[in-house]
N, C-alpha and C. Protein backbone atom coordinates (compact mmCIF):
# COMPACT_ATOMS: atom_id res chain seq x y z
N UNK A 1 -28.40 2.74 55.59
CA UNK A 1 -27.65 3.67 54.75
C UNK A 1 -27.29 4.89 55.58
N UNK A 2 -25.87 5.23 55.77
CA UNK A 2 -25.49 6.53 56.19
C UNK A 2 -25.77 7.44 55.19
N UNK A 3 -26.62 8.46 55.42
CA UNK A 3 -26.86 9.31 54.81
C UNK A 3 -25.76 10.97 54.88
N UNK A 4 -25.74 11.09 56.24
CA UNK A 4 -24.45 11.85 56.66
C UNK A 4 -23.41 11.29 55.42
N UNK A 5 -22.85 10.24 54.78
CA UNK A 5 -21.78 9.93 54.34
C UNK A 5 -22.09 10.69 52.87
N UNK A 6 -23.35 10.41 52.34
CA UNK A 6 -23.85 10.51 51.02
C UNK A 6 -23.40 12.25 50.77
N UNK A 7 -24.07 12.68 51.50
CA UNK A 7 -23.30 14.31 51.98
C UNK A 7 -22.54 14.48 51.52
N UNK A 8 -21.65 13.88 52.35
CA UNK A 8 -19.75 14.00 51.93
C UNK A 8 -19.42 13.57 50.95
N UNK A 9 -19.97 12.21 50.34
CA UNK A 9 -19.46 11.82 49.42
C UNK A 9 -20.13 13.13 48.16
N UNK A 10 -21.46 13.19 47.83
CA UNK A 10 -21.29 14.22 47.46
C UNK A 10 -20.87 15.84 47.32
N UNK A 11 -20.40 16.44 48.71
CA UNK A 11 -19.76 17.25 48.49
C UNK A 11 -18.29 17.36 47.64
N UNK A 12 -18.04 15.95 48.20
CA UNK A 12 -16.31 15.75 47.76
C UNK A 12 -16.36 15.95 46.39
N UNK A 13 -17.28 15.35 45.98
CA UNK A 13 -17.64 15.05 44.50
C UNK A 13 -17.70 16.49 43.62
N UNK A 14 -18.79 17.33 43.80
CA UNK A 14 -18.63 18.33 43.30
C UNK A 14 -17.84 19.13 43.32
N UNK A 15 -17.14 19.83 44.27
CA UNK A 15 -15.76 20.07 44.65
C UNK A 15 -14.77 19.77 44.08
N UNK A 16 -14.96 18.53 43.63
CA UNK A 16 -13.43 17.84 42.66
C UNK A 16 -13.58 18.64 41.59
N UNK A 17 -15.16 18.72 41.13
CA UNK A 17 -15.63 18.92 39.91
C UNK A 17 -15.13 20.10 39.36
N UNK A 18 -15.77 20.87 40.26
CA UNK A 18 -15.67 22.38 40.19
C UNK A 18 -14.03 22.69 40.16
N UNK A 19 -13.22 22.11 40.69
CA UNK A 19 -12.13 22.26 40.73
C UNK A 19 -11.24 21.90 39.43
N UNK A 20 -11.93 21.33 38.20
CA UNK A 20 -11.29 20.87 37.33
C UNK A 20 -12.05 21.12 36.39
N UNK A 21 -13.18 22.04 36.06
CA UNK A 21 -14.34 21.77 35.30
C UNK A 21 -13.70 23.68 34.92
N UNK A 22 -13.51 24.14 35.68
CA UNK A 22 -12.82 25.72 35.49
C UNK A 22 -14.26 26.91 35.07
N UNK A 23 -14.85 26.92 36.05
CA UNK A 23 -16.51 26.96 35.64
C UNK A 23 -16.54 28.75 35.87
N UNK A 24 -16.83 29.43 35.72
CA UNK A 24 -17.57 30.51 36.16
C UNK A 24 -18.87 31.32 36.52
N UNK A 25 -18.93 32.09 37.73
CA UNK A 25 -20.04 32.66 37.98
C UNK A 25 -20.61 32.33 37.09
N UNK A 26 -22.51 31.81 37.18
CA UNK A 26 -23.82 31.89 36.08
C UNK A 26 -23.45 30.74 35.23
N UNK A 27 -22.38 29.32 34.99
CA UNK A 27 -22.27 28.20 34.52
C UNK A 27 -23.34 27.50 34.80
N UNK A 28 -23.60 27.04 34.11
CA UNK A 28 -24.97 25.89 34.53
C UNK A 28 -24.19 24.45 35.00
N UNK A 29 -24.86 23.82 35.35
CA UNK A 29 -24.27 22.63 36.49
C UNK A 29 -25.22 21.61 36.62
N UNK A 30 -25.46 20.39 35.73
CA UNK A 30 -26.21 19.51 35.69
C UNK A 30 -26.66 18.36 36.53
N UNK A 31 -27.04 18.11 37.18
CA UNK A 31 -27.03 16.87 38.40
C UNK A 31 -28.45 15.94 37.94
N UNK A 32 -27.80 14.86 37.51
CA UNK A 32 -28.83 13.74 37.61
C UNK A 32 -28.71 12.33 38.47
N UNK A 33 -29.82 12.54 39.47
CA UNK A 33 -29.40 11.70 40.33
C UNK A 33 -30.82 10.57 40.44
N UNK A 34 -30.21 9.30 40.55
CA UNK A 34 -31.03 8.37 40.73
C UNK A 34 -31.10 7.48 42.70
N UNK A 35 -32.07 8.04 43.33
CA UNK A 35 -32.11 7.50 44.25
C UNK A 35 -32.09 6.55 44.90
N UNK A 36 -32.50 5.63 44.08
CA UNK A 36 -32.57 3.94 44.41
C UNK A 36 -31.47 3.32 43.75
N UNK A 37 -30.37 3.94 42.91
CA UNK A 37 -28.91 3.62 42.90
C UNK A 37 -28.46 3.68 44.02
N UNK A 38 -28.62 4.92 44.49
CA UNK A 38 -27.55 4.95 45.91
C UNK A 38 -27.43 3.91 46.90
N UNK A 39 -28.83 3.39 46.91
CA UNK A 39 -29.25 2.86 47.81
C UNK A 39 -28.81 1.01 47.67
N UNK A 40 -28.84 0.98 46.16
CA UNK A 40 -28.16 -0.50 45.88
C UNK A 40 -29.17 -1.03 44.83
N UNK A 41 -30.48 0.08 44.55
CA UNK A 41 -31.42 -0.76 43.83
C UNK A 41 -31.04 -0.31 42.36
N UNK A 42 -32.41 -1.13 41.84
CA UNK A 42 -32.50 -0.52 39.98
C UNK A 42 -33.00 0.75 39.86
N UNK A 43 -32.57 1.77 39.32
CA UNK A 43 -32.99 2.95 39.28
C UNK A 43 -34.37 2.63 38.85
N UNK A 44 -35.43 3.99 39.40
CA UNK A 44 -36.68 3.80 39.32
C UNK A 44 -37.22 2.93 40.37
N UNK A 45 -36.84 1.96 41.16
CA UNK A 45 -37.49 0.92 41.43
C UNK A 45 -37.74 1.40 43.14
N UNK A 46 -36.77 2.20 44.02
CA UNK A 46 -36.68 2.19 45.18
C UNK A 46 -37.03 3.67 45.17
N UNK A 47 -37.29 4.72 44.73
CA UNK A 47 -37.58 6.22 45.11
C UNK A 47 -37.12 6.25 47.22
N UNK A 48 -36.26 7.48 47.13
CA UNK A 48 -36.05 7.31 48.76
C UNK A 48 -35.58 9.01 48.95
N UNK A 49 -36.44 9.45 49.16
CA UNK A 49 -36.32 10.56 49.74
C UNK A 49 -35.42 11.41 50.61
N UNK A 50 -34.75 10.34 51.58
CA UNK A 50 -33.35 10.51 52.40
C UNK A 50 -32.09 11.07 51.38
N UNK A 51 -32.30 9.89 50.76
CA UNK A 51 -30.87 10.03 49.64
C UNK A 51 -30.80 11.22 49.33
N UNK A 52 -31.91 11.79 48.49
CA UNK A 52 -32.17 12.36 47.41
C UNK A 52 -31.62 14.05 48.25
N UNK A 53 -32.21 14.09 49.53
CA UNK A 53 -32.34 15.16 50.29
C UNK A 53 -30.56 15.53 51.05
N UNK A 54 -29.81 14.21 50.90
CA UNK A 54 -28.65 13.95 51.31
C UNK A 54 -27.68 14.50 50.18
N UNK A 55 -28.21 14.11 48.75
CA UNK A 55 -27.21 14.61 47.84
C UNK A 55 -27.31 15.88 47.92
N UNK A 56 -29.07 16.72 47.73
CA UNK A 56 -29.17 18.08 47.74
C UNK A 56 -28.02 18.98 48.56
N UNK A 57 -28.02 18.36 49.87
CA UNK A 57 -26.84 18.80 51.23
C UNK A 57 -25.33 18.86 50.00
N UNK A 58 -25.48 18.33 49.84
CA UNK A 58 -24.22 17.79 49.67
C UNK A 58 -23.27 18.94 48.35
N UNK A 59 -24.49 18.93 47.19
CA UNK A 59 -24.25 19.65 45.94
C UNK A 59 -24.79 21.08 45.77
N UNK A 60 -25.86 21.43 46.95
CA UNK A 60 -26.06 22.65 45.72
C UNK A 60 -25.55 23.79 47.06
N UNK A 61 -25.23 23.86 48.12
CA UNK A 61 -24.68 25.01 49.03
C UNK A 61 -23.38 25.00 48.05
N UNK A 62 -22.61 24.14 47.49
CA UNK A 62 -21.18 23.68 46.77
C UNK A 62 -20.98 25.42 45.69
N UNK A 63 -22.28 24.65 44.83
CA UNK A 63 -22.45 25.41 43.33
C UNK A 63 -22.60 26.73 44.01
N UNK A 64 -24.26 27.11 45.04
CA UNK A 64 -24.34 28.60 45.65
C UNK A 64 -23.16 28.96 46.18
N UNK A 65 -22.44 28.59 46.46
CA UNK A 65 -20.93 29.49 47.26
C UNK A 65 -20.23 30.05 46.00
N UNK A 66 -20.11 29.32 44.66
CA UNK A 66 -19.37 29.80 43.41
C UNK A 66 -20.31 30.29 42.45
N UNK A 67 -21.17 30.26 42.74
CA UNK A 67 -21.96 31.35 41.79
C UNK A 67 -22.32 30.59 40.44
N UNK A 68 -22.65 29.53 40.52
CA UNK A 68 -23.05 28.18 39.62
C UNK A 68 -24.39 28.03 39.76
N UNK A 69 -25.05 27.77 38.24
CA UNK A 69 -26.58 27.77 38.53
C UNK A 69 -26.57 26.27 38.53
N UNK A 70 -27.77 25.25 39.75
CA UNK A 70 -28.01 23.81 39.50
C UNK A 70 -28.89 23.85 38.50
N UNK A 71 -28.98 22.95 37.77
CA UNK A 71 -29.99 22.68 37.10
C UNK A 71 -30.64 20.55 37.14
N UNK A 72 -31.22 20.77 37.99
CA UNK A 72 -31.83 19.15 38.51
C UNK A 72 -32.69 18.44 37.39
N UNK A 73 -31.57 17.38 37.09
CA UNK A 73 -32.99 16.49 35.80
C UNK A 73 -33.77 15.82 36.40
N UNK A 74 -35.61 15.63 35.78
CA UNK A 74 -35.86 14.85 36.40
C UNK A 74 -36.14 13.48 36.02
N UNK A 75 -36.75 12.39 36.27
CA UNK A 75 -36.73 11.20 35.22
C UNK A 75 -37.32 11.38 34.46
N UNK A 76 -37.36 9.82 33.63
CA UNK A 76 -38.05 10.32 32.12
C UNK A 76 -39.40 10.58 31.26
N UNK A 77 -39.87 10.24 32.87
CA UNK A 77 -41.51 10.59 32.69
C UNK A 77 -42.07 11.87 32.55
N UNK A 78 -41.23 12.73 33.09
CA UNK A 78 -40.92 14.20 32.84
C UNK A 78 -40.22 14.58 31.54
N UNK A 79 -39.71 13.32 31.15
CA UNK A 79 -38.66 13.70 29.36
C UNK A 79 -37.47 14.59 29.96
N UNK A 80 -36.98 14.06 31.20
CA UNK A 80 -35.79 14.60 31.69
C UNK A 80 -35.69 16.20 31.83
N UNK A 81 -37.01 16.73 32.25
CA UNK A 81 -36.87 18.04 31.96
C UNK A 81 -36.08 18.70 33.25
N UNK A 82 -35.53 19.65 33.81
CA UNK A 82 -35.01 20.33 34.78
C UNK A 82 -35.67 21.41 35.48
N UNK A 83 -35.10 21.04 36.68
CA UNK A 83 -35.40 22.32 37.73
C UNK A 83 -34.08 23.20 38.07
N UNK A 84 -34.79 24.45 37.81
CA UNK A 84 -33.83 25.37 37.85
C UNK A 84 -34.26 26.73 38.74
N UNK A 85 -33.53 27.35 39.28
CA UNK A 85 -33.85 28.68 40.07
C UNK A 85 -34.63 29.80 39.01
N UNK A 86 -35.33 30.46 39.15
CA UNK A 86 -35.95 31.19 38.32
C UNK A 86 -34.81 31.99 38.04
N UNK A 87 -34.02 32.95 38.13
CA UNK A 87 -32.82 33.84 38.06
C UNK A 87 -32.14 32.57 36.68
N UNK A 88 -31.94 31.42 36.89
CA UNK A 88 -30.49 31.21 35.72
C UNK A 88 -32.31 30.74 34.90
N UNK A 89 -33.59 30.87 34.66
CA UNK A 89 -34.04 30.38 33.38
C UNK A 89 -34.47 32.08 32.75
N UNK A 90 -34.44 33.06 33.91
CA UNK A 90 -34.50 34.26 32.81
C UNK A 90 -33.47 34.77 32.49
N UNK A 91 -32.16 34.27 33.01
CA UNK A 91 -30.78 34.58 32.26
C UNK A 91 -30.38 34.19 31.35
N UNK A 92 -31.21 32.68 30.82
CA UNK A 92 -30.97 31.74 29.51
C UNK A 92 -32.19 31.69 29.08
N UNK A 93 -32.92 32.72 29.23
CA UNK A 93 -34.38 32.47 28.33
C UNK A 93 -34.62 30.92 28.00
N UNK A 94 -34.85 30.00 29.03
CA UNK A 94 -35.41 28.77 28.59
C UNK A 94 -36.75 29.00 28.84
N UNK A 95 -37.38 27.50 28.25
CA UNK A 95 -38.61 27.69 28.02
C UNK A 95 -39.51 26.88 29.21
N UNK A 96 -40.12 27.17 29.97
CA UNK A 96 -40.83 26.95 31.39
C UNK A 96 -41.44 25.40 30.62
N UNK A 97 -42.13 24.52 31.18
CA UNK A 97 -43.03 23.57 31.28
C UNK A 97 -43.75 23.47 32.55
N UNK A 98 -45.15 23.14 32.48
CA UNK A 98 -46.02 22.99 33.51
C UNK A 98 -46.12 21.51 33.91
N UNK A 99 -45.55 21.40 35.15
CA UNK A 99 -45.55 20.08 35.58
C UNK A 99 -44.61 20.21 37.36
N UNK A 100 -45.27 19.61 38.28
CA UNK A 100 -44.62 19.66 39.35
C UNK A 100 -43.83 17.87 40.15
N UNK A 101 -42.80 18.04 40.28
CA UNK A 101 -42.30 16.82 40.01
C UNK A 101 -42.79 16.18 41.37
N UNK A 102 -42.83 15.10 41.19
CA UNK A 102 -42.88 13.77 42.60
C UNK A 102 -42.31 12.84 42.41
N UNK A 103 -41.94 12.31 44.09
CA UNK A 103 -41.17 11.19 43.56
C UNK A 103 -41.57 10.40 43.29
N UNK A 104 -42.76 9.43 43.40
CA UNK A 104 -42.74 8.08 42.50
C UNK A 104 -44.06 8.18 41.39
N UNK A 105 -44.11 9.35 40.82
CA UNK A 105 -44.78 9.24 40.23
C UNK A 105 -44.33 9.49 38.44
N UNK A 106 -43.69 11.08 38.79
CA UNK A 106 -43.33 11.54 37.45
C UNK A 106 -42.18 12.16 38.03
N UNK A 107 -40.80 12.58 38.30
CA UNK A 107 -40.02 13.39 38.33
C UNK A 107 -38.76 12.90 39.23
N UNK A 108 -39.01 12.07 40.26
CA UNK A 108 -38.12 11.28 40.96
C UNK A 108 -37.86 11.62 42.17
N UNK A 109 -36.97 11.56 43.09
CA UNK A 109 -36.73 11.96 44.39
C UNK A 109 -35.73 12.74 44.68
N UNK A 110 -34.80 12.97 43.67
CA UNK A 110 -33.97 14.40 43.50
C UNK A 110 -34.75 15.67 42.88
N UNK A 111 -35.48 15.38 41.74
CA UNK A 111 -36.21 16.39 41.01
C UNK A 111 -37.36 16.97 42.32
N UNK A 112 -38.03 16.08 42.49
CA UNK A 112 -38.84 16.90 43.77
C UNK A 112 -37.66 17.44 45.11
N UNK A 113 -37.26 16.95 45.31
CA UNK A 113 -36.59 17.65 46.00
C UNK A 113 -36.02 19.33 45.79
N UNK A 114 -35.32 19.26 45.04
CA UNK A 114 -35.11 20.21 43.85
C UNK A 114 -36.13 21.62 44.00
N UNK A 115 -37.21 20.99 43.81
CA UNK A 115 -38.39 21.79 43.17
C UNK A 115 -38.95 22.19 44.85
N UNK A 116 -38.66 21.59 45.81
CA UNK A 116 -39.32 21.92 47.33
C UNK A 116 -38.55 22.79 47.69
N UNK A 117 -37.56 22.82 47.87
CA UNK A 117 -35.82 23.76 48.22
C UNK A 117 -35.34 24.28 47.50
N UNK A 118 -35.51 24.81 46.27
CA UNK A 118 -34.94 25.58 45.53
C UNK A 118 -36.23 27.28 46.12
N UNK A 119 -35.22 28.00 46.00
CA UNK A 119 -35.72 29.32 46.17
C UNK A 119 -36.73 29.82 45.61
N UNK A 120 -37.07 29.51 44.24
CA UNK A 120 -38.03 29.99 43.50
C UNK A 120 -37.65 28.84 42.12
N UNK A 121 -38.11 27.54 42.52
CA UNK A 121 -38.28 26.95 41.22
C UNK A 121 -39.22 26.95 39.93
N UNK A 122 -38.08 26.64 39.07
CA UNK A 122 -38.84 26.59 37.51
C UNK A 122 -38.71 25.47 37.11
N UNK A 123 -39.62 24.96 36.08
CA UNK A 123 -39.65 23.50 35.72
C UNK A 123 -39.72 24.08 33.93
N UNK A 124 -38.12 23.50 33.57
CA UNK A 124 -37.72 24.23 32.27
C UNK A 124 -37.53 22.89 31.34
N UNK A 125 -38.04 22.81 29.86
CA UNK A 125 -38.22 21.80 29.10
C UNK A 125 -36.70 21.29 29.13
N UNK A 126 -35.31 22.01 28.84
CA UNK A 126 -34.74 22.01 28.70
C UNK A 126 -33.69 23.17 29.15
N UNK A 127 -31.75 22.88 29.08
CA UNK A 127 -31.23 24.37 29.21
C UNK A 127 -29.85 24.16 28.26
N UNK A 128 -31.04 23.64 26.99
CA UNK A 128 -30.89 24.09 25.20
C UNK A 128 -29.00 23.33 25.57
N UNK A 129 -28.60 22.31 25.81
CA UNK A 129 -26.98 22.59 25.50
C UNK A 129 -26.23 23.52 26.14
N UNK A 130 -26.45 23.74 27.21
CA UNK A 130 -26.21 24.63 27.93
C UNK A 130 -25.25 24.25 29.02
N UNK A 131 -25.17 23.70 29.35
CA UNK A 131 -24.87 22.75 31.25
C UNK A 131 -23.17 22.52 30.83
N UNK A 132 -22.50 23.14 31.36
CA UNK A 132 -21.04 23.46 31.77
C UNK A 132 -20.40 22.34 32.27
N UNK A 133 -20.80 21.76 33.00
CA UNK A 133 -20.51 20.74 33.99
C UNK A 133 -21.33 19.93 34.26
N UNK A 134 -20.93 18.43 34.61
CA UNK A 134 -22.56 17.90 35.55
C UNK A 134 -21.76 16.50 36.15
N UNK A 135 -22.73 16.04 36.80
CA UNK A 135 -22.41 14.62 37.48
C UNK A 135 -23.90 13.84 37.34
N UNK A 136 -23.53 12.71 36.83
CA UNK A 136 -24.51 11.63 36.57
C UNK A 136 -24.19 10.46 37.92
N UNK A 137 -25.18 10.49 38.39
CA UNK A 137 -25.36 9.57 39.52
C UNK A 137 -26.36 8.41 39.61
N UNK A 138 -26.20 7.37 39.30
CA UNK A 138 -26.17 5.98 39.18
C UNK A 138 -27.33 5.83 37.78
N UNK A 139 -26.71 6.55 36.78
CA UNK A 139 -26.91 6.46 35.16
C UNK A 139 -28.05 6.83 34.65
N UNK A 140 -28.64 8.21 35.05
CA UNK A 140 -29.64 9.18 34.76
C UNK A 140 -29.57 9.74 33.05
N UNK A 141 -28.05 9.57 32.50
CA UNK A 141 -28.11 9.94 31.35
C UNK A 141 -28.15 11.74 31.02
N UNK A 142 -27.02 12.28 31.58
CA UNK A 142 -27.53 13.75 31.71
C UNK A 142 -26.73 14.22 30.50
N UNK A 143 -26.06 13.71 29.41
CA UNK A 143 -25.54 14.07 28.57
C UNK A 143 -26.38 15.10 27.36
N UNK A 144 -27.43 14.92 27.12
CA UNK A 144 -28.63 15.98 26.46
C UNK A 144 -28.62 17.38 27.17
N UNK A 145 -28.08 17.48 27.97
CA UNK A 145 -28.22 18.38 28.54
C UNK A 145 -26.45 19.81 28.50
N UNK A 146 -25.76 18.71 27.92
CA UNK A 146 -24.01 19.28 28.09
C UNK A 146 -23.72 19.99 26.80
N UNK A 147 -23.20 21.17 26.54
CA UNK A 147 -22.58 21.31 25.37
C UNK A 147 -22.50 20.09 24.34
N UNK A 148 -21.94 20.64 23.19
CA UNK A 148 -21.44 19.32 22.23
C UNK A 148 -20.29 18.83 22.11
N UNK A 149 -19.42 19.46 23.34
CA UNK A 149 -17.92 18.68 22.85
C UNK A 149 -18.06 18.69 24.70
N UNK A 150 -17.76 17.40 24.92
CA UNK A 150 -18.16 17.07 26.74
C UNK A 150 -16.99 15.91 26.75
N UNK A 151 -16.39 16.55 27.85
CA UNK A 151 -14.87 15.30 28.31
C UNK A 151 -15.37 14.82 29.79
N UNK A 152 -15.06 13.61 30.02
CA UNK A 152 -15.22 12.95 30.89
C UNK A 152 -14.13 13.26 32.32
N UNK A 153 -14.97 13.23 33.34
CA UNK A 153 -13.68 13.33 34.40
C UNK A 153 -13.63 12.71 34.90
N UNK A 154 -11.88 12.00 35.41
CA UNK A 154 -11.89 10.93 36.30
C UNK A 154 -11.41 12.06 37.84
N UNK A 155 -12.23 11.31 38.79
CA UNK A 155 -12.29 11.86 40.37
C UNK A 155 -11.93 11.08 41.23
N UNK A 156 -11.64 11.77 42.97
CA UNK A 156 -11.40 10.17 43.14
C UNK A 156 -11.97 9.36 43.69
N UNK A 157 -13.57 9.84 43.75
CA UNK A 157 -14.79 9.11 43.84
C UNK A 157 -15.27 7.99 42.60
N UNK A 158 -15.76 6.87 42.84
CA UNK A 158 -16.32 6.45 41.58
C UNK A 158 -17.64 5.96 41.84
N UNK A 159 -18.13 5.93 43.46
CA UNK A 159 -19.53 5.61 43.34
C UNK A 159 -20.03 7.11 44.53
N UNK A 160 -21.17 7.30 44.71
CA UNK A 160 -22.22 7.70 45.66
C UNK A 160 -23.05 7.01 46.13
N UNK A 161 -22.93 6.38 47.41
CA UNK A 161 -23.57 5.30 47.84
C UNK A 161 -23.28 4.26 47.32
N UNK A 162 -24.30 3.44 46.73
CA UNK A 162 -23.71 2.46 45.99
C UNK A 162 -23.99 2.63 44.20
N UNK A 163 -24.31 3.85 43.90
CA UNK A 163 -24.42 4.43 42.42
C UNK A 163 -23.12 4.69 42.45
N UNK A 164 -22.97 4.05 40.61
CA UNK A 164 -21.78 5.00 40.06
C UNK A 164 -21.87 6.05 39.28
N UNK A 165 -20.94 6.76 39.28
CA UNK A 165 -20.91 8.25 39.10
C UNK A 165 -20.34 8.46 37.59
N UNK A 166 -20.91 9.62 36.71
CA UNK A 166 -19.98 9.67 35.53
C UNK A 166 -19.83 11.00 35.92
N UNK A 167 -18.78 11.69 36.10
CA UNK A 167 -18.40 13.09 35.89
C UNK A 167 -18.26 14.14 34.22
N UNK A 168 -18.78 14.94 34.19
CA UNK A 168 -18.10 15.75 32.90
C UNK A 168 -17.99 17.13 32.78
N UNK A 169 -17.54 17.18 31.94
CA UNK A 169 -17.16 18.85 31.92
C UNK A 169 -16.89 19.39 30.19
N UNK A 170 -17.19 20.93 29.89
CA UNK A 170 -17.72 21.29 28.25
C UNK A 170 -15.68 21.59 28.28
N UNK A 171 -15.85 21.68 27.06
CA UNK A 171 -14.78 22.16 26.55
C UNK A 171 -14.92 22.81 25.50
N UNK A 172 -14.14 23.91 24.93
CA UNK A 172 -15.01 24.58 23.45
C UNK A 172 -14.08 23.25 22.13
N UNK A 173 -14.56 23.59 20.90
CA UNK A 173 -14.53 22.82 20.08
C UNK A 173 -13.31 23.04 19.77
N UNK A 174 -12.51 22.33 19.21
CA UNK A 174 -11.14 22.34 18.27
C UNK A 174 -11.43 23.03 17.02
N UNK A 175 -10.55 24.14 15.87
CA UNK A 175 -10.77 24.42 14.93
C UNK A 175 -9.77 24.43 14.19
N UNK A 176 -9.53 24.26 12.85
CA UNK A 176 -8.31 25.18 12.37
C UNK A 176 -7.54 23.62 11.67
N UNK A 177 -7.55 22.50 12.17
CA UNK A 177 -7.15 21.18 11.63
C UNK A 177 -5.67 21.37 12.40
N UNK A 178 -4.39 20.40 11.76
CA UNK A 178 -3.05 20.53 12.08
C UNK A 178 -2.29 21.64 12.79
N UNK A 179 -3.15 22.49 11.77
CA UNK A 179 -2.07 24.20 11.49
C UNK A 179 -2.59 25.00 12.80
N UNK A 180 -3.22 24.59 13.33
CA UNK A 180 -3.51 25.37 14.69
C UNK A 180 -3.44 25.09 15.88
N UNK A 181 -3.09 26.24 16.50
CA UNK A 181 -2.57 26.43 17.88
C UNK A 181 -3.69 26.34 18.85
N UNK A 182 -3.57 26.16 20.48
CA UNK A 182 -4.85 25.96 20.98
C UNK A 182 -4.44 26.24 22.38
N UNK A 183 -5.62 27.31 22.54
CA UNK A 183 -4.99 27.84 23.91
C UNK A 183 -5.15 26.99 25.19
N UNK A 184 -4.07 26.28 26.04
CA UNK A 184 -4.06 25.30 26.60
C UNK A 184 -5.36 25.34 27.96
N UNK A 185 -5.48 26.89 28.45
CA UNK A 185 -6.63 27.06 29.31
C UNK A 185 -7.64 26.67 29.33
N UNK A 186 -8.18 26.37 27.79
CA UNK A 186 -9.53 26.06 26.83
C UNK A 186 -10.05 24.15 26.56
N UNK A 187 -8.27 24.12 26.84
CA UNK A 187 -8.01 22.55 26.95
C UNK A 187 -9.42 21.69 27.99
């Protein structure tokens, strides 16, 4: 496995994202990544540390240059909880959980990762509906985590490694029925 590629492929990836997701400074930014997708296996089954450390490269210098908080799910033995920089969980008052992730035990090989390289990680139950944006990487399920009205993006990536990718992005809700106008920015 080129890992150098995983990089790119995830840089490209977020980048698209960000570029169409219309995000601002302090957005939360969801990434659920399954390591042993990339790699060709059944998620859960291959934990690989390379990958995991390859996407990190790849996604979160992306988000730190625009002023985007990551927020890393981890698997579900954790109940998908996230790692987040301490700064975006006292900006969203989420609620901490005690638990330190690993990879093949409870949290996966992105979530520890996450939690080793992040500046000052927090391990937060949740970030409440919160997450602006995100990319699901080889079917982590990060939708619990997105606003309630979440549009899908097509990119012109469709796998990472050999995981496929779901892109999305919040949009605010429609109101008003027929008779209303809708500001196309919001679109």
């Amino acid at each position: 496995m080129d890992f150098t590629e995983i990089t790119e492929q995830s840089k490209r990836a977020v980048t698209e994202i960000l570029a169409g997701a219309r995000l601002k400074r302090g957005d939360i930014f969801v990434i659920g990544c399954s390591s042993s997708e990339i790699l060709g296996d059944q998620i859960g089954t291959a934990t690989n540390m390379d990958s995991a450390n390859a996407v990190f490269d790849g996604i979160i210098p992306v988000l730190a240059e625009n002023g985007i908080f990551a927020a890393a799910q981890c698997c579900e033995h954790l109940n998908r909880a996230l790692v987040v920089e301490r700064e975006c969980y006292e900006k969203y008052g989420f609620e901490q959980v005690n638990a330190i992730p690993q990879p093949n035990h409870a949290g996966g090989a992105f979530g520890t990762i996450c939690y080793q390289r992040f500046k000052d990680p927090v391990l937060v139950e949740s970030v409440c509906q919160k997450a602006n944006a995100g990319i699901d990487i080889g079917g982590t399920m990060i939708g619990m985590h997105m606003h309630a009205v979440v549009v899908p993006m097509r990119i012109s990536l469709r796998k990472i490694g050999e995981a496929p990718i779901i892109c999305a992005r919040h949009r605010p809700k429609y109101v008003g029925g027929q008779r209303a106008i809708y500001d196309e920015n919001l679109m």
